[in-house]
Protein backbone atom coordinates (compact mmCIF):
# COMPACT_ATOMS: atom_id res chain seq x y z
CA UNK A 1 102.39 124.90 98.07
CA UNK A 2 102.00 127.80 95.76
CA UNK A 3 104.07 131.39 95.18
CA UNK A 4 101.82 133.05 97.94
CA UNK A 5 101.87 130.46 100.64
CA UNK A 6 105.90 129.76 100.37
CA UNK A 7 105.75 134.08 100.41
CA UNK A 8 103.13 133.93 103.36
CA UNK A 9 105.35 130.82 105.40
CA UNK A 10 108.53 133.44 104.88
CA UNK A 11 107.12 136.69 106.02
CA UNK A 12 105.34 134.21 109.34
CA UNK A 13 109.02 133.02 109.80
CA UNK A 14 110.80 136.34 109.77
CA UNK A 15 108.26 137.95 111.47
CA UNK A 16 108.86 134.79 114.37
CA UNK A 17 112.29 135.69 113.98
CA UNK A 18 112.67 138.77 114.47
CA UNK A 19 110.25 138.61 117.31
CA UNK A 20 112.74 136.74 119.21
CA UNK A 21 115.55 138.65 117.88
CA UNK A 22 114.41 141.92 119.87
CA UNK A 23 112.94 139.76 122.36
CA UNK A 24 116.54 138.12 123.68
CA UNK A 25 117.94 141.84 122.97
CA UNK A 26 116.00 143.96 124.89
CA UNK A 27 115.14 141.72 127.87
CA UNK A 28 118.97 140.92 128.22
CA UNK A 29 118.18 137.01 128.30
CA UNK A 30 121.12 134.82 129.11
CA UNK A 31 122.54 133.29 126.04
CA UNK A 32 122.71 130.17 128.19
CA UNK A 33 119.29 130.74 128.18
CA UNK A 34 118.16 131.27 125.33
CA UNK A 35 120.04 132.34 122.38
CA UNK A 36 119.69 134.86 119.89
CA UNK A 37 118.93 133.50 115.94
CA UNK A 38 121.59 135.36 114.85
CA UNK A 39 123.73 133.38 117.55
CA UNK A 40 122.47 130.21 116.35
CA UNK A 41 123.48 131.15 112.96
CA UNK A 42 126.70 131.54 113.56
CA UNK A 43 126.99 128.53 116.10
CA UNK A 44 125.52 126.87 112.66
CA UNK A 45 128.16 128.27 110.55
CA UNK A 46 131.56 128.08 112.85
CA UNK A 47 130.62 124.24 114.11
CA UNK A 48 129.27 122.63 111.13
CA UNK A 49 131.87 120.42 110.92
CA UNK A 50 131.16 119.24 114.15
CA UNK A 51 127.73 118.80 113.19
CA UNK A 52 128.23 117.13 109.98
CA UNK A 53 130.30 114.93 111.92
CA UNK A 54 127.30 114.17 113.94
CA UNK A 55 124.86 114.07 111.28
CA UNK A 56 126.44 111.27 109.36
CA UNK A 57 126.10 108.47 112.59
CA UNK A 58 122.22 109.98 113.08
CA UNK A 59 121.39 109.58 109.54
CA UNK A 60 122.98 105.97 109.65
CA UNK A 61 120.68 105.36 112.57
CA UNK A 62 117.88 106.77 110.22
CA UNK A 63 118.75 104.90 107.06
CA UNK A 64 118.81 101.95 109.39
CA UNK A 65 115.39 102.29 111.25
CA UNK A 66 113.32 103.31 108.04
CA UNK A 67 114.22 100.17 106.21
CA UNK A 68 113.54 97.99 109.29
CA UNK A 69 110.51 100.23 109.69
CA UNK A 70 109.05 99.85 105.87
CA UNK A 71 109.66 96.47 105.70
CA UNK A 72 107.49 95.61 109.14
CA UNK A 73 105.05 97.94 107.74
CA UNK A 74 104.38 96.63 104.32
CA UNK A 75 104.99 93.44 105.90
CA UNK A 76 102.44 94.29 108.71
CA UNK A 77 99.87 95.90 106.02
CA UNK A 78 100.08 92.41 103.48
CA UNK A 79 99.74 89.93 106.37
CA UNK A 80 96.69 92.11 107.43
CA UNK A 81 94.81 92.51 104.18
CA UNK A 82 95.69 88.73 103.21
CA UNK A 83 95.05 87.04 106.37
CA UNK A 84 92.41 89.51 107.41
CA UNK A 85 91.55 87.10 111.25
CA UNK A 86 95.40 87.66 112.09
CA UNK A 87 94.86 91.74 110.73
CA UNK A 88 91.80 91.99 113.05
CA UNK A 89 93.66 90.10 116.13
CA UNK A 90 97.18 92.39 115.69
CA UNK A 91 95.05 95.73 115.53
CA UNK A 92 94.09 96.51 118.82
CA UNK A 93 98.02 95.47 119.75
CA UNK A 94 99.07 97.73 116.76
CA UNK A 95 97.16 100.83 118.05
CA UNK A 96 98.02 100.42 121.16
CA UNK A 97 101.98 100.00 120.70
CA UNK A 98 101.36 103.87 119.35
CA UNK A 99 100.43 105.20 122.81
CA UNK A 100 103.31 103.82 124.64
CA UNK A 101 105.89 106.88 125.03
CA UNK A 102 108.96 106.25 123.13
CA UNK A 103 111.29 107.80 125.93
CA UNK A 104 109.89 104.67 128.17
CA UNK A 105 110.50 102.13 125.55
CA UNK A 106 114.21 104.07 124.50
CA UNK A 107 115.85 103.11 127.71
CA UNK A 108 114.73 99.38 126.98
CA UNK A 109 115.93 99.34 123.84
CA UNK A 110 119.42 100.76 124.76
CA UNK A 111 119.79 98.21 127.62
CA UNK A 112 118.82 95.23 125.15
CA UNK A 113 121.06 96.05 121.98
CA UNK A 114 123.47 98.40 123.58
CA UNK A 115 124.88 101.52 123.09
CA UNK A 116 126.01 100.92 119.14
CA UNK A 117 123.53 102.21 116.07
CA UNK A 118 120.85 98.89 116.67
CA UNK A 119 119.46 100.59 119.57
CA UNK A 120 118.65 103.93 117.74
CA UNK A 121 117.75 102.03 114.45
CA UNK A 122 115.20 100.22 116.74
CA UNK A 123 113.73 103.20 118.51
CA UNK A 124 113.26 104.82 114.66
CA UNK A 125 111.67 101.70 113.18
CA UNK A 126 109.42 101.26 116.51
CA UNK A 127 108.49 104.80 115.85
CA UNK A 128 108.09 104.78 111.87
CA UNK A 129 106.14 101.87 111.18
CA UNK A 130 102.81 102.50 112.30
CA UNK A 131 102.03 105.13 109.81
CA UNK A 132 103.56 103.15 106.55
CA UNK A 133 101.59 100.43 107.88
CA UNK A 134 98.44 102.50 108.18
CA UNK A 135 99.10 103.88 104.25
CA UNK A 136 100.42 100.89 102.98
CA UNK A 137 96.94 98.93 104.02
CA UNK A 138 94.84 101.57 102.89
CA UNK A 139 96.65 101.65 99.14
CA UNK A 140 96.10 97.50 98.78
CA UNK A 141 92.20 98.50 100.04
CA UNK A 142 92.18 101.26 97.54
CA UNK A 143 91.62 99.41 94.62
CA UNK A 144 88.21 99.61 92.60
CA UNK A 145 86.05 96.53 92.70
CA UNK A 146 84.97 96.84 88.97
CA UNK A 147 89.38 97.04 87.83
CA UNK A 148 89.67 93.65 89.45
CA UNK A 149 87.04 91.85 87.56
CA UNK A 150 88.14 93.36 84.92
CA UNK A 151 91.10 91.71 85.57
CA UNK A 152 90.32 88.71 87.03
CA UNK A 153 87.72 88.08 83.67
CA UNK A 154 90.98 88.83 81.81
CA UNK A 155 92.91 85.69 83.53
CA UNK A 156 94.84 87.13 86.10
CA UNK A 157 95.44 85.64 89.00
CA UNK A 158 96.22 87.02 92.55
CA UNK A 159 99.43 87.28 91.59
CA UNK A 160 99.23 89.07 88.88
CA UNK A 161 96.75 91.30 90.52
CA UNK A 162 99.35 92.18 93.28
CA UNK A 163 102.30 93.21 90.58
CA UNK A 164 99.75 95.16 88.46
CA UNK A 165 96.85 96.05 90.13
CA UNK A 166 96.71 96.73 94.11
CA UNK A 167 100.82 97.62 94.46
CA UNK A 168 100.69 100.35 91.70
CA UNK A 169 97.28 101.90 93.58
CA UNK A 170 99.13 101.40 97.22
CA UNK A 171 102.28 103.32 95.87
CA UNK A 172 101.07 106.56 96.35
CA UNK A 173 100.01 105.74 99.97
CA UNK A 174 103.33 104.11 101.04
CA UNK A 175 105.27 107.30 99.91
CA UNK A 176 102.53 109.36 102.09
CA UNK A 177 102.99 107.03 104.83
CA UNK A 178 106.75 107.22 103.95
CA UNK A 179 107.21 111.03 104.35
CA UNK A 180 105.01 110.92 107.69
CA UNK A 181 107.61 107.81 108.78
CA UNK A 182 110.60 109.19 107.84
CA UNK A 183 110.16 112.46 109.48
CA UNK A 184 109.22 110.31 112.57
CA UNK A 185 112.43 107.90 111.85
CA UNK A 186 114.69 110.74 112.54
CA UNK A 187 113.12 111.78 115.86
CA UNK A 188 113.71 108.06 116.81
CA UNK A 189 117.15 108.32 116.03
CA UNK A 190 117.86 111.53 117.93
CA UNK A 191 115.48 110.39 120.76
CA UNK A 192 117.58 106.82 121.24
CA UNK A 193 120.75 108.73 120.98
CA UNK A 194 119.61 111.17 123.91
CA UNK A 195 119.41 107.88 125.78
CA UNK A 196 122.70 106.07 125.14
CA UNK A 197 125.50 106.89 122.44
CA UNK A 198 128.54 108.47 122.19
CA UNK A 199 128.16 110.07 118.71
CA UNK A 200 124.90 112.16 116.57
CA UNK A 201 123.34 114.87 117.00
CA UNK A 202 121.06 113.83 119.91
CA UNK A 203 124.31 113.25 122.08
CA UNK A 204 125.73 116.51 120.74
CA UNK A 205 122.64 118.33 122.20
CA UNK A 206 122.97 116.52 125.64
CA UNK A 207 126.67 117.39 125.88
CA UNK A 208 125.98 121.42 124.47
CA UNK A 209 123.00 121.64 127.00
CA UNK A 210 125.62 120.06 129.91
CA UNK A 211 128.00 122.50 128.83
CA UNK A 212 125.55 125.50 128.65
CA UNK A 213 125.93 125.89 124.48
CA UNK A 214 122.30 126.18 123.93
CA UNK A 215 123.25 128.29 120.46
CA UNK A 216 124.98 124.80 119.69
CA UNK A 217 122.03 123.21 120.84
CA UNK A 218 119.76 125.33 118.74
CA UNK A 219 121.82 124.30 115.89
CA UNK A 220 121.67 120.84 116.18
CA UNK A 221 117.93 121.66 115.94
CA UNK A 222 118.51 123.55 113.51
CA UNK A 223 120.32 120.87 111.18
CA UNK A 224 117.71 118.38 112.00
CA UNK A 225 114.80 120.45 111.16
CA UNK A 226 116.76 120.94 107.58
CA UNK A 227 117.58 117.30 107.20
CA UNK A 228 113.63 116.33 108.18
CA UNK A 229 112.20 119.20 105.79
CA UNK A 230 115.04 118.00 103.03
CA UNK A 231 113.22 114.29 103.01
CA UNK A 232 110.07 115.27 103.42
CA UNK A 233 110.17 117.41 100.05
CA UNK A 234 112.47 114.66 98.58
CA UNK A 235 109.73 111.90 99.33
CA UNK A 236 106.72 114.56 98.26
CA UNK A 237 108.97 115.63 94.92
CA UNK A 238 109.21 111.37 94.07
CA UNK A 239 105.67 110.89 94.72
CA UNK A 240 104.51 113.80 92.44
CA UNK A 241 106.70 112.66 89.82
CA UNK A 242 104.81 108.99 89.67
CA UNK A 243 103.07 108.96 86.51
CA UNK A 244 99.31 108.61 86.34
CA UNK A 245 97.84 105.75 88.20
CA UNK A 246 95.96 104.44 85.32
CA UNK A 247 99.37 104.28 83.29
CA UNK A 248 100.86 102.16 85.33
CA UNK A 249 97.81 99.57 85.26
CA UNK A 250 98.92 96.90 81.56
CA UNK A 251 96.80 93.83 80.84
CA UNK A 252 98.30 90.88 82.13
């Protein structure tokens, strides 16, 4: 994104805003309603503790879910592209596990691993590994026919056309898939903890709502927006900073 479109996203945003600034203003809207920004900032500022505190058991749920959630997608994407009968049996089951809602499955999920951080780890991987899968199957397809005669007239087996070849040219996809996942992982997270927990920011916004602190529940929103915009650029800013795919390819 260039000078002009982060200029462009900032004036749309404050316009937004301040839209809904003078909105809740002059119509008198309940607070319990909906909030002002400018109470949301300062729910933001005064309970950030409290948030923080709630932050650290969703982004344990997160951390937890995306690894479980890469490693049945790459695991998902190899076992497809290698053992391409079992890739063309699993696909209509894969595609169709994405149009199940994930508040039906949540409850499930909850009642079969309880209430501790397995349940919300397993809501974020069932949630997050259908796009890394996607990417990560595309990258091993990705790879040029002519590079791996090349190779394979050089020697190299499948092995060594795995570790230098088609994982180098699926790298870029996984982090695309990754940053499309990850955002995903941490709905999950929040979603299962809506369901059943006694800690993280989706049980902080059931209790606020319950207790009529929509600013509080606005800045749980808030937070999470931040913390899914903060590894989305993280992922992007790693991906960018991959060096040239052909410099990564050495003769075996």
């Amino acid at each position: 994104m260039g000078g002009r479109d982060r200029l462009g996203a900032a004036v749309v945003a404050l316009l937004l805003i301040g839209t809904w600034e003078a909105g809740v203003r002059l119509g008198n809207v309940p607070p319990y309603v909906l909030p002002a920004p400018s109470a949301v900032l300062r729910s933001f500022v005064h309970d950030f503790p409290l948030l923080l505190h709630h932050a650290g058991a969703t982004l344990g749920a997160f951390g937890v879910g995306l690894s479980l959630g890469v490693a049945a997608g790459v695991l998902l994407a190899g076992l497809s592209f290698y053992v391409r009968p079992v890739g063309r049996a699993l696909a209509p089951f894969l595609v169709g596990s994405q149009m199940i809602p994930v508040f039906a499955v949540a409850p499930l999920l909850v009642l079969w691993f309880g209430y501790g951080i397995l349940a919300k780890a397993a809501v974020a991987a069932t949630i997050s590994f259908f796009p890394i899968a996607v990417n990560a199957l595309d990258g091993l397809r990705s790879v040029r026919p002519e590079l791996l005669e090349f190779f394979q007239a050089l020697g190299a087996g499948e092995g060594k056309l795995l570790r230098l070849v088609r994982l180098p040219a699926a790298l870029p996809f996984l982090l695309s898939g990754l940053r499309v996942g990850g955002t995903l992982a941490l709905v999950g997270a929040t979603i299962g903890e809506w369901v059943g927990a006694s800690r993280g920011l989706g049980y902080l916004m059931i209790r606020a709502n319950a207790q009529l602190r929509t600013d509080l529940v606005f800045a749980a929103i808030l937070l999470l927006t931040l913390l899914g915009l903060g590894f989305f650029g993280s992922v992007g800013l790693l991906e960018r900073a991959l060096p040239p795919r052909r410099s990564r390819l050495r003769t075996p």
